[in-house]
N, C-alpha and C. Protein backbone atom coordinates (compact mmCIF):
# COMPACT_ATOMS: atom_id res chain seq x y z
N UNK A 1 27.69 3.76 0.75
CA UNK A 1 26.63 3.06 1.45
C UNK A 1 25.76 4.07 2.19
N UNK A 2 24.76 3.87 2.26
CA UNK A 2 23.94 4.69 2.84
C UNK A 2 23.45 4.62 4.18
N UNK A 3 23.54 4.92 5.27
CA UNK A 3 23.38 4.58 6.59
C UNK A 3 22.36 5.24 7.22
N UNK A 4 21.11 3.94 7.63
CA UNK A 4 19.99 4.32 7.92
C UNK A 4 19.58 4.16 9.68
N UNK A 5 20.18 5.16 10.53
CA UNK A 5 20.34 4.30 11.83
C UNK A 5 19.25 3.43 12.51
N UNK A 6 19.12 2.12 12.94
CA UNK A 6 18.90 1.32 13.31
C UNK A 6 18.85 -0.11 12.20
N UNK A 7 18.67 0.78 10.77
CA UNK A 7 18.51 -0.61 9.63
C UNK A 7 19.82 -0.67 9.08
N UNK A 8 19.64 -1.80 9.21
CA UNK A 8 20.97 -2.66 8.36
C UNK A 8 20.69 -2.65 7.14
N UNK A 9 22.00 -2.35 6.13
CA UNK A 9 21.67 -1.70 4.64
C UNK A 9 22.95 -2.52 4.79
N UNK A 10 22.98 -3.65 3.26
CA UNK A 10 24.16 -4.26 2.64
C UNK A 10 25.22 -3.50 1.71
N UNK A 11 26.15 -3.12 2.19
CA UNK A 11 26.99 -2.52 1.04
C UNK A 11 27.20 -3.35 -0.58
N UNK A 12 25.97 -3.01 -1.08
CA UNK A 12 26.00 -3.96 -2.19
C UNK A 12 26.31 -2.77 -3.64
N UNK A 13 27.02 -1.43 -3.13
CA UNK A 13 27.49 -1.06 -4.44
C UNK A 13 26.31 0.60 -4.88
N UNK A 14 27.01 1.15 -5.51
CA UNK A 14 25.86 2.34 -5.50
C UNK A 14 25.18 2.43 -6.55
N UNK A 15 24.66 1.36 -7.39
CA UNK A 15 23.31 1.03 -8.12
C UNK A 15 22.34 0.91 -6.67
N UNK A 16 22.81 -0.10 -5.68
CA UNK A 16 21.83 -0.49 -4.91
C UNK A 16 21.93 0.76 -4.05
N UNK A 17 22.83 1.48 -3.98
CA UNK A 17 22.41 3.23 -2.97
C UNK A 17 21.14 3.81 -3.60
N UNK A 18 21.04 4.37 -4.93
CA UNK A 18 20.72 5.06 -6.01
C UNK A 18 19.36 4.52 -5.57
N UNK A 19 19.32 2.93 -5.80
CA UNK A 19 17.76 2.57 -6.04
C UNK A 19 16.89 2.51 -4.85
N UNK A 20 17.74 2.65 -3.51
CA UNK A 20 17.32 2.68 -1.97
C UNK A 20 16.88 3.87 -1.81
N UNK A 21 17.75 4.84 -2.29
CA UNK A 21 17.43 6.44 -2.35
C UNK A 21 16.05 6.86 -2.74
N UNK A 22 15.95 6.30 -3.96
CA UNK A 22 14.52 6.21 -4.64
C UNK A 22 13.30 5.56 -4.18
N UNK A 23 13.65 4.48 -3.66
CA UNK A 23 13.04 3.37 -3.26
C UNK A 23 12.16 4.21 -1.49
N UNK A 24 13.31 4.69 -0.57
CA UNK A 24 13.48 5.87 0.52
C UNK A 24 11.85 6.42 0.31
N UNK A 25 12.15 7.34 -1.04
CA UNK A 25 11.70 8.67 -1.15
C UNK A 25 10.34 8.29 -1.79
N UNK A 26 9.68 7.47 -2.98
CA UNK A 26 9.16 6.81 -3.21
C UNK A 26 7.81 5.99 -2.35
N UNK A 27 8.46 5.54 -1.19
CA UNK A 27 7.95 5.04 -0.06
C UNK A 27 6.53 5.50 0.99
N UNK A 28 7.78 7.15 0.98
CA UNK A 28 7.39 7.99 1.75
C UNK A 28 6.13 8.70 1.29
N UNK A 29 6.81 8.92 -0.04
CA UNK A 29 5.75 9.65 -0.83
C UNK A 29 3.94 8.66 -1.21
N UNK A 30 4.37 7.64 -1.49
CA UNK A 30 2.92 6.58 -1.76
C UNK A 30 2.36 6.61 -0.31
N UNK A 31 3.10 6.93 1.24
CA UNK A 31 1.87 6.40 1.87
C UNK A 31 1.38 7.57 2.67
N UNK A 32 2.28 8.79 2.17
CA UNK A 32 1.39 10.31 2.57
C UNK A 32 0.43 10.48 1.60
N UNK A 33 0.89 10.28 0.66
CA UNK A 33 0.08 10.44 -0.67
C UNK A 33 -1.60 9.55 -0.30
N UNK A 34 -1.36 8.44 -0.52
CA UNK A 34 -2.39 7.14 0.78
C UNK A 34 -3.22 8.05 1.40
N UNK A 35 -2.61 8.43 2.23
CA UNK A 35 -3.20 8.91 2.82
C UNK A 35 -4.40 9.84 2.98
N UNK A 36 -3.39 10.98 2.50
CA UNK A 36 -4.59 12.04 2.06
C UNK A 36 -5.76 11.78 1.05
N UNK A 37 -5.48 10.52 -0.05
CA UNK A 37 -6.39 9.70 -0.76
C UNK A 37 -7.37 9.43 0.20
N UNK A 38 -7.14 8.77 1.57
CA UNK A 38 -8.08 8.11 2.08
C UNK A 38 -8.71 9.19 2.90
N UNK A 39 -8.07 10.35 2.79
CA UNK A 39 -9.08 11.37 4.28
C UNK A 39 -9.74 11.82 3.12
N UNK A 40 -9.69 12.57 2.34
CA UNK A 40 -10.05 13.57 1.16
C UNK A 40 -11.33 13.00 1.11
N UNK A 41 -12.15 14.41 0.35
CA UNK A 41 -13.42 14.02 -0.10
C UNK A 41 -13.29 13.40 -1.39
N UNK A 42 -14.17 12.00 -1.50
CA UNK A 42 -13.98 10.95 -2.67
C UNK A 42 -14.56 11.80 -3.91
N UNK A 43 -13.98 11.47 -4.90
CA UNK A 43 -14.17 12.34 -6.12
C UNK A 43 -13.44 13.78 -6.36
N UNK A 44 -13.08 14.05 -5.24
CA UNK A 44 -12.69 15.99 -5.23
C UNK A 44 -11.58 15.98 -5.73
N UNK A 45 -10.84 17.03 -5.70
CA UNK A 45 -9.33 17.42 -6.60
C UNK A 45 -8.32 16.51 -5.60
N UNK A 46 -8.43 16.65 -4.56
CA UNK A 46 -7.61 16.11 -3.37
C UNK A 46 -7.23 15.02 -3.28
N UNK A 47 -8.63 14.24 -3.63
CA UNK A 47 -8.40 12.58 -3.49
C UNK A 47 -7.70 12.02 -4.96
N UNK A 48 -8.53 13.09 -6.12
CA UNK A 48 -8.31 12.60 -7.49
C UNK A 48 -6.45 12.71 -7.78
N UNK A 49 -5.79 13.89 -7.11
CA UNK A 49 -4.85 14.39 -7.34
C UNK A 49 -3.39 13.39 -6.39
N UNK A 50 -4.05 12.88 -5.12
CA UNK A 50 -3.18 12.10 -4.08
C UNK A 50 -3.45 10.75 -4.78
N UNK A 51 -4.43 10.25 -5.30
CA UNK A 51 -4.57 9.10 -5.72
C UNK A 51 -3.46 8.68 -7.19
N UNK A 52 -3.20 9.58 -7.84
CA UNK A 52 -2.53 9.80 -9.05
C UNK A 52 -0.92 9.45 -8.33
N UNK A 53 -0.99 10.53 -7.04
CA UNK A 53 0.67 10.82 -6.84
C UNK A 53 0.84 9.09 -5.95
N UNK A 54 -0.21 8.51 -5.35
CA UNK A 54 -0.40 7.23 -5.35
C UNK A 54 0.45 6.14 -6.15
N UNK A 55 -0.36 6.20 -7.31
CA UNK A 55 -0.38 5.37 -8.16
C UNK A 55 1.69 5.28 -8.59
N UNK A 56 1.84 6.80 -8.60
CA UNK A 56 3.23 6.81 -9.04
C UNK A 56 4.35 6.60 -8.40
N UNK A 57 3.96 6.60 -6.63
CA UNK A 57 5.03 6.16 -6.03
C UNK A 57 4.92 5.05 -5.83
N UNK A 58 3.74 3.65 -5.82
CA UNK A 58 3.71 2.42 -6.11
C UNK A 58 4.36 2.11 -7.45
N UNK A 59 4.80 2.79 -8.60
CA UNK A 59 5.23 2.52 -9.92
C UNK A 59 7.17 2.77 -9.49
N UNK A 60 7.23 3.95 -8.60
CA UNK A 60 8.65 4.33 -8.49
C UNK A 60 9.24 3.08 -7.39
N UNK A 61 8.29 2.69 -6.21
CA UNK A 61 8.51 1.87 -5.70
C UNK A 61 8.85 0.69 -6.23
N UNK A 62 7.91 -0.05 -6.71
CA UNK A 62 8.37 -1.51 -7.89
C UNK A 62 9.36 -1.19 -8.66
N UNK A 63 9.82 -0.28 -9.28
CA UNK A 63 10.91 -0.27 -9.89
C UNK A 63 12.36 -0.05 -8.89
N UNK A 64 11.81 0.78 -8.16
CA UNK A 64 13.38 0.68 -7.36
C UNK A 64 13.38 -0.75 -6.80
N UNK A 65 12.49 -1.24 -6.44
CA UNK A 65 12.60 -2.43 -5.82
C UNK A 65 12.95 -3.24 -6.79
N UNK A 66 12.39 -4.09 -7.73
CA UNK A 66 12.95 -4.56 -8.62
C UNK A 66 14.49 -4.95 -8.67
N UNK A 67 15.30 -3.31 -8.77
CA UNK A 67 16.81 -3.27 -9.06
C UNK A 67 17.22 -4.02 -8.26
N UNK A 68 16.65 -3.67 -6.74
CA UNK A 68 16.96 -4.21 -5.31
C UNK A 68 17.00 -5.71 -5.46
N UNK A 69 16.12 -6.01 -5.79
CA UNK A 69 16.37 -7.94 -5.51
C UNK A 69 17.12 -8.19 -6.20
N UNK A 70 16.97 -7.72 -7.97
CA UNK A 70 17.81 -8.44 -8.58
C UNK A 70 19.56 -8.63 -7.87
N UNK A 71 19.90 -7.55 -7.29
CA UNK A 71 21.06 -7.44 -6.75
C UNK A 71 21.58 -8.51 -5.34
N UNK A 72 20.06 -8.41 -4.90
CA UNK A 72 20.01 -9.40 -3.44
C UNK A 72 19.22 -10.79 -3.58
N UNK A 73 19.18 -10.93 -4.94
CA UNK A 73 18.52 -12.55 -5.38
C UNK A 73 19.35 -13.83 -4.64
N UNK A 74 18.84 -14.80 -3.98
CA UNK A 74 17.08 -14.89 -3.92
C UNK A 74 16.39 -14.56 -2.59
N UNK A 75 17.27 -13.81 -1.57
CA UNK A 75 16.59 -13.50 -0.34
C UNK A 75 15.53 -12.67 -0.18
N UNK A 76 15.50 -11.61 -1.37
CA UNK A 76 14.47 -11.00 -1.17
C UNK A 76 13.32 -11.32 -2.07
N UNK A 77 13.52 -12.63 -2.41
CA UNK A 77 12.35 -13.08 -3.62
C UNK A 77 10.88 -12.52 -2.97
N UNK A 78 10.53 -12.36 -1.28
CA UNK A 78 9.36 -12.18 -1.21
C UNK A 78 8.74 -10.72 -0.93
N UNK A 79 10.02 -10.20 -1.05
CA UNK A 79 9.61 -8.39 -1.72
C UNK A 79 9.20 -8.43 -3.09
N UNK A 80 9.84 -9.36 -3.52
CA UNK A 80 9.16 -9.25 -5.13
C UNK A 80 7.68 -9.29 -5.39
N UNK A 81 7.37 -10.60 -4.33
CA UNK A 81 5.87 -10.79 -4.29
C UNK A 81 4.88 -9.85 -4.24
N UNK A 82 5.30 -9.45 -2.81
CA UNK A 82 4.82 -8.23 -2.09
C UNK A 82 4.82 -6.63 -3.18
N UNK A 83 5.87 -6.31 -3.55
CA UNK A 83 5.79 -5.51 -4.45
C UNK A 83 4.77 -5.40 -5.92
N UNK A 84 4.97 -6.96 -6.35
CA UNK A 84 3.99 -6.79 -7.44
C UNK A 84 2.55 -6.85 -7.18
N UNK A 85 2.51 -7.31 -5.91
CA UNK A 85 0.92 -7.34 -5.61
C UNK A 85 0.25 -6.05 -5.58
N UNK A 86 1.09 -5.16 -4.87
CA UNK A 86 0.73 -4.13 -4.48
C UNK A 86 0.78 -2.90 -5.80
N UNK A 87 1.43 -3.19 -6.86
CA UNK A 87 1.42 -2.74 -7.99
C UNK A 87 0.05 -2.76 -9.22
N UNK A 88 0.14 -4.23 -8.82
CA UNK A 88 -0.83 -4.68 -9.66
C UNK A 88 -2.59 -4.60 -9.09
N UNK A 89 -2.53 -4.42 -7.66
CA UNK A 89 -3.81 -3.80 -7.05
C UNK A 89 -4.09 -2.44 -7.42
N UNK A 90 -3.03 -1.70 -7.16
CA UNK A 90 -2.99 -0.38 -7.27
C UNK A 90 -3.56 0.10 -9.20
N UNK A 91 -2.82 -0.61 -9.89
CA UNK A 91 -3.24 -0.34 -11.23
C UNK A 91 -4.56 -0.91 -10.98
N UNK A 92 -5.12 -2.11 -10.91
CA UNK A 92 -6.78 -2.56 -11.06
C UNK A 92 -7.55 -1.47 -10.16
N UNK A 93 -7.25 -0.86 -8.86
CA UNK A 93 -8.11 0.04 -8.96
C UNK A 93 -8.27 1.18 -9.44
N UNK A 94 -6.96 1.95 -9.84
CA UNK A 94 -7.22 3.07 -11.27
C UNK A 94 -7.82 2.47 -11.94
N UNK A 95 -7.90 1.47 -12.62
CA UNK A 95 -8.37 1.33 -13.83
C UNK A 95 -9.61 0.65 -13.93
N UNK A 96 -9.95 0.32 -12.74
CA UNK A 96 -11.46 -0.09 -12.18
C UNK A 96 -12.46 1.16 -11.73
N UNK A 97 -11.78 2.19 -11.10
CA UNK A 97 -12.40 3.51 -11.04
C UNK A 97 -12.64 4.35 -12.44
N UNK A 98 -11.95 4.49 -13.40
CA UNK A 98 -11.67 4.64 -14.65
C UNK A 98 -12.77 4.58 -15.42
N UNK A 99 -12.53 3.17 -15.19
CA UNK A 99 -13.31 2.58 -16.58
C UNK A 99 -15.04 1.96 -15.89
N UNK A 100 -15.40 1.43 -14.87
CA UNK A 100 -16.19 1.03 -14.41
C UNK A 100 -17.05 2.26 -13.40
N UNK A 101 -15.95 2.61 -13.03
CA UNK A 101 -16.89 3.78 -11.55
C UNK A 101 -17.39 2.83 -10.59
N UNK A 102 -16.75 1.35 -10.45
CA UNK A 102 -17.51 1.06 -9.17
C UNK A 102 -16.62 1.40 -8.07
N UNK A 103 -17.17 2.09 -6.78
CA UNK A 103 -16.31 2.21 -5.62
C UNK A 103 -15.68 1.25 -5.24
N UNK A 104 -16.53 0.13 -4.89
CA UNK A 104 -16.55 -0.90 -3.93
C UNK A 104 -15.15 -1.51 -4.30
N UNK A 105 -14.89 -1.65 -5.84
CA UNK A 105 -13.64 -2.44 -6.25
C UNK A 105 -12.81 -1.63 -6.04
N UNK A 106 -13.28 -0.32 -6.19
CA UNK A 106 -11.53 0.39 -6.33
C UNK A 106 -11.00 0.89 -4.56
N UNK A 107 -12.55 0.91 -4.04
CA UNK A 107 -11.53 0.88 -2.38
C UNK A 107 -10.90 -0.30 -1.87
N UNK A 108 -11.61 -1.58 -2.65
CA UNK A 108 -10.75 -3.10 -2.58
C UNK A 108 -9.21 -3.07 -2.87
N UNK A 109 -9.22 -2.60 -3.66
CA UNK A 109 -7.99 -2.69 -4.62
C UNK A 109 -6.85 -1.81 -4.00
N UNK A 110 -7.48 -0.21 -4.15
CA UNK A 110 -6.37 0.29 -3.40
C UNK A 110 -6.11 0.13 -2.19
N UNK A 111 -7.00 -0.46 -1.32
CA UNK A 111 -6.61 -0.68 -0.18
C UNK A 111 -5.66 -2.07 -0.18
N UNK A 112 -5.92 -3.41 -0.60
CA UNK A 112 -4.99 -4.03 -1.07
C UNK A 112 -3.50 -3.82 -1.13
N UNK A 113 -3.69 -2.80 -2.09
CA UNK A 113 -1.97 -2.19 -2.75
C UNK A 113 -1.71 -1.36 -1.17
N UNK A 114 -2.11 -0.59 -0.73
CA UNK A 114 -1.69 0.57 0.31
C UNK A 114 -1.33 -0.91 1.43
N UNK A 115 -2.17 -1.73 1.62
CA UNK A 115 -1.43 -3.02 3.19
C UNK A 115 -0.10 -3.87 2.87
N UNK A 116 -0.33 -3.96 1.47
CA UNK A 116 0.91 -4.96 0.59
C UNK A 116 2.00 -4.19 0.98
N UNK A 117 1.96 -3.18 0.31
CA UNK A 117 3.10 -2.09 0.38
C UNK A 117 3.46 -1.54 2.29
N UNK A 118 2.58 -1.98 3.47
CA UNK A 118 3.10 -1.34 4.40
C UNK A 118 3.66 -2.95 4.64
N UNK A 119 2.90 -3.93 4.34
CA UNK A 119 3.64 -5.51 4.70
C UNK A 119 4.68 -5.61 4.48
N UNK A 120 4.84 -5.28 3.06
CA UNK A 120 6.31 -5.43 2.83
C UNK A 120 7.27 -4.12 3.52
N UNK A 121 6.99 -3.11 3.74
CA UNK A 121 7.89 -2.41 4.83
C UNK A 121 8.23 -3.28 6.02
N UNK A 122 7.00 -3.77 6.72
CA UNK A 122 7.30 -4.38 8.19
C UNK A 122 7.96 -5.96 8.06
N UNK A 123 7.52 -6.58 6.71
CA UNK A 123 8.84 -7.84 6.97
C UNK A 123 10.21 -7.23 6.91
N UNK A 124 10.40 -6.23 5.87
CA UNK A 124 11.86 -5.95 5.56
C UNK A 124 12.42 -5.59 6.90
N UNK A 125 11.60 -4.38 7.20
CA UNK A 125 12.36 -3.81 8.40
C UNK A 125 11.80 -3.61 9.77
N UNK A 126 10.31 -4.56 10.17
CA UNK A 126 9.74 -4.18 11.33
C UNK A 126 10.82 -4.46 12.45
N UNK A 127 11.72 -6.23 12.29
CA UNK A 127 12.76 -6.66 13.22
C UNK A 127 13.93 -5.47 13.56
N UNK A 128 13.22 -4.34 13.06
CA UNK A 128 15.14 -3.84 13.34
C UNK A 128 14.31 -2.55 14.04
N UNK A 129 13.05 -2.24 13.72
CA UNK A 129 12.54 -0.80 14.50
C UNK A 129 11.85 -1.03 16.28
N UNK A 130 11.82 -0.03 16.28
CA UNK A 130 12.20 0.20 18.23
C UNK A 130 10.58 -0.58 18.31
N UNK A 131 10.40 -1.12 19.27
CA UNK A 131 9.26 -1.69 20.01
C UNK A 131 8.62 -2.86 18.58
N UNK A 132 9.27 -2.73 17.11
CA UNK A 132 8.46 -3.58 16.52
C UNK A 132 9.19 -5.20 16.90
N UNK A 133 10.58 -4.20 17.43
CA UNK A 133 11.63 -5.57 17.10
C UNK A 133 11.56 -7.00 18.36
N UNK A 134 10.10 -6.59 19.05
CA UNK A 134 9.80 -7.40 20.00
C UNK A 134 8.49 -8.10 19.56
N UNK A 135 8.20 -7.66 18.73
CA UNK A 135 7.02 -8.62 18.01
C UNK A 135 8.03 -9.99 17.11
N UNK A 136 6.99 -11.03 17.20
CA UNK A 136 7.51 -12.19 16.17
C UNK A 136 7.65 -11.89 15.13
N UNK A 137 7.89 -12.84 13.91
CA UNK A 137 8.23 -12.60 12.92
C UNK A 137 6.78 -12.47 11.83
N UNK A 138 6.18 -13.36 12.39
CA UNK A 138 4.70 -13.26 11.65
C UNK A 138 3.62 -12.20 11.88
N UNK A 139 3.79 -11.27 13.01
CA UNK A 139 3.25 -10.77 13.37
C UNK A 139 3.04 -9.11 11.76
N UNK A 140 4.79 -9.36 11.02
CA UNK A 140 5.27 -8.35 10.24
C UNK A 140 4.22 -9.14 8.97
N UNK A 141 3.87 -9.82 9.03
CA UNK A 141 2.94 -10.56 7.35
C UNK A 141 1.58 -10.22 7.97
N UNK A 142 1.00 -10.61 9.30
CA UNK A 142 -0.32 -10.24 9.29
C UNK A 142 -0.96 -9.07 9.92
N UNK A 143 -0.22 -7.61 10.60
CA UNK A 143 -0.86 -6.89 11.32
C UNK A 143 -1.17 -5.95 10.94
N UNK A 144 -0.49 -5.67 9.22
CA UNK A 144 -0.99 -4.75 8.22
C UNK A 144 -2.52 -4.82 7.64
N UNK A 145 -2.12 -6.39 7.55
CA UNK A 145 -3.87 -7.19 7.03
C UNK A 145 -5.29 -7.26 8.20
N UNK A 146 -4.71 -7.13 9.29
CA UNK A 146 -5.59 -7.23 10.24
C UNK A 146 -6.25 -5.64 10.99
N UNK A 147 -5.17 -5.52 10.30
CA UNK A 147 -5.54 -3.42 10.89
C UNK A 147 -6.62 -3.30 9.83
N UNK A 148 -5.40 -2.96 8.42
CA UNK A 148 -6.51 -2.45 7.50
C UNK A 148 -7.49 -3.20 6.56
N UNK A 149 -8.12 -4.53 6.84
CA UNK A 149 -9.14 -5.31 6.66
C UNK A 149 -10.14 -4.43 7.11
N UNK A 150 -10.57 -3.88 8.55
CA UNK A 150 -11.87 -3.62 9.08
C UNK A 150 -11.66 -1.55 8.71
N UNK A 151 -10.67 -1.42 8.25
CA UNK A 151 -10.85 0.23 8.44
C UNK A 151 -11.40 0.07 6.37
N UNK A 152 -11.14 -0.83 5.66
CA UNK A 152 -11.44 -1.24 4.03
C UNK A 152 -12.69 -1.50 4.25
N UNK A 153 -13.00 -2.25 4.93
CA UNK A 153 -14.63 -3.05 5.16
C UNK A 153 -15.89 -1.35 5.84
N UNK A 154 -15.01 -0.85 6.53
CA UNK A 154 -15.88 0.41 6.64
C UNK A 154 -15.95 1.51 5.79
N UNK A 155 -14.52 1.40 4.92
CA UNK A 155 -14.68 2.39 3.76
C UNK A 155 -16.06 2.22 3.11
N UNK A 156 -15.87 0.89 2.55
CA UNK A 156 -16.53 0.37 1.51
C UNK A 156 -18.16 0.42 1.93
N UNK A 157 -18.64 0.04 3.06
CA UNK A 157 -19.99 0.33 3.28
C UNK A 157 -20.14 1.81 3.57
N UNK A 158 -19.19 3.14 4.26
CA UNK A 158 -20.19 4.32 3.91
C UNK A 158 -19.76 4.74 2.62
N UNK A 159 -19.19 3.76 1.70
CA UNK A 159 -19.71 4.82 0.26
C UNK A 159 -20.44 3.99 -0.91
N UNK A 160 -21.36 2.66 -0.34
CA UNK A 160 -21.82 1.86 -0.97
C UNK A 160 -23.07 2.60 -1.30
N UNK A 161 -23.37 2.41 -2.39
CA UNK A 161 -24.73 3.08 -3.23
C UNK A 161 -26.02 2.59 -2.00
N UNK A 162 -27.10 3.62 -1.76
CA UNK A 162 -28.13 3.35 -0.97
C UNK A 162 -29.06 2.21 -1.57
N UNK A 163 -29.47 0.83 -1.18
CA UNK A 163 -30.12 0.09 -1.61
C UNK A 163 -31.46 0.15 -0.67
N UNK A 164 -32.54 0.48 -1.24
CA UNK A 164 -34.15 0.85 -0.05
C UNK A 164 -34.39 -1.04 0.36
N UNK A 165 -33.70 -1.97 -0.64
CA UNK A 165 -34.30 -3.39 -0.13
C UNK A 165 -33.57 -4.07 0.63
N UNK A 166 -32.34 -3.23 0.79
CA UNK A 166 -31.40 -3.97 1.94
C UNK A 166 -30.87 -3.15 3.31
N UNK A 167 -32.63 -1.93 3.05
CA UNK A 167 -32.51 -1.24 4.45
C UNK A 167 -33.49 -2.17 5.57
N UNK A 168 -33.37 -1.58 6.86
CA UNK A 168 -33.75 -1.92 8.06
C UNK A 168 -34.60 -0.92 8.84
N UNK A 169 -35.49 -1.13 9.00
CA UNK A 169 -36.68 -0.70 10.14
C UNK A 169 -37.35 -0.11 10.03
N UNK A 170 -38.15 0.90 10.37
CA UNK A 170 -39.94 1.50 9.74
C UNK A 170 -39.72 2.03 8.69
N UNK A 171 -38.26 2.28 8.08
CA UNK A 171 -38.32 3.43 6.76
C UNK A 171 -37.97 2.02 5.23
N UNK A 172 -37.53 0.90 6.13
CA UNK A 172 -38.06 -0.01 4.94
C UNK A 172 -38.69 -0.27 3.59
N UNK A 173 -37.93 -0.51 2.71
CA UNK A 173 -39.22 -0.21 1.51
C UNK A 173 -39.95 -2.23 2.00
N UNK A 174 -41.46 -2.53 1.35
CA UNK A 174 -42.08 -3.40 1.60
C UNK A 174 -41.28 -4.41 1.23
């Protein structure tokens, strides 16, 4: 069993160690990775290169997770949710950046996948971490969505293409 101090981990056998291990490391890796996606200059090696290592720890994640429920079916049916959402955002915006080049969707998207994926951290385990474990229970479904809603909504307008007819004030086009 693997002992994570303050989280409670079920001795459910070392398939479910193996896939926690992964699941651990995986985790860690998609939201440094996130990260530097989101500081990096858009388009550069940095963003192109963290966005990739992105994509793969949302892929290592759903799969370790996966193993996980099946083992802890049906309590964790809503990691499942949470997991595939965040999978399946994460692929539509590769493959919306890809194939389309529009920003707007693919900072939708990955941002999507990057809140899914911290949501589902804070239902699993916000109740058991220091100062989260005094927040309610709902507070772990909406404060991922409520953070990163307005920091997505500002991505998305400074890298929205310049439109002259939906500017404002003497530099106006007529």
């Amino acid at each position: 069993m693997i002992d994570i101090p303050g989280l409670p981990e079920p001795d459910a056998g070392p398939v479910f160690d193996m896939a926690l291990l992964l699941h651990i490391t995986a985790g860690i890796t998609a939201v440094l990775a996130g990260l530097v996606a989101m500081l990096a200059v858009k388009g550069g090696r940095w963003h192109i290169g963290a966005g990739r290592v992105f994509l793969g720890g949302i892929a290592a994640l759903f799969g370790s997770m996966a193993v996980m429920v099946v083992i802890r079916w049906p309590a964790t049916v809503h990691l499942a949710v949470l997991g595939g959402a965040s999978l399946t955002a994460a692929s539509l915006g590769w493959r919306n950046r890809r194939h389309s080049g529009d920003d707007v969707a693919h900072i939708a998207w990955m941002s999507l996948a990057y809140v899914a994926m911290l949501t589902a951290f804070y239902v699993d385990n916000g109740p058991h971490l220091p100062l989260w474990e005094r927040l309610p229970d709902w507070s772990f479904w909406l404060l991922p969505a409520a953070i990163g809603a307005p920091i997505t909504v500002g991505a998305i307008r400074r890298h929205r293409p310049y439109d002259p007819t939906r500017a404002h004030g003497p530099e106006a086009a007529p």
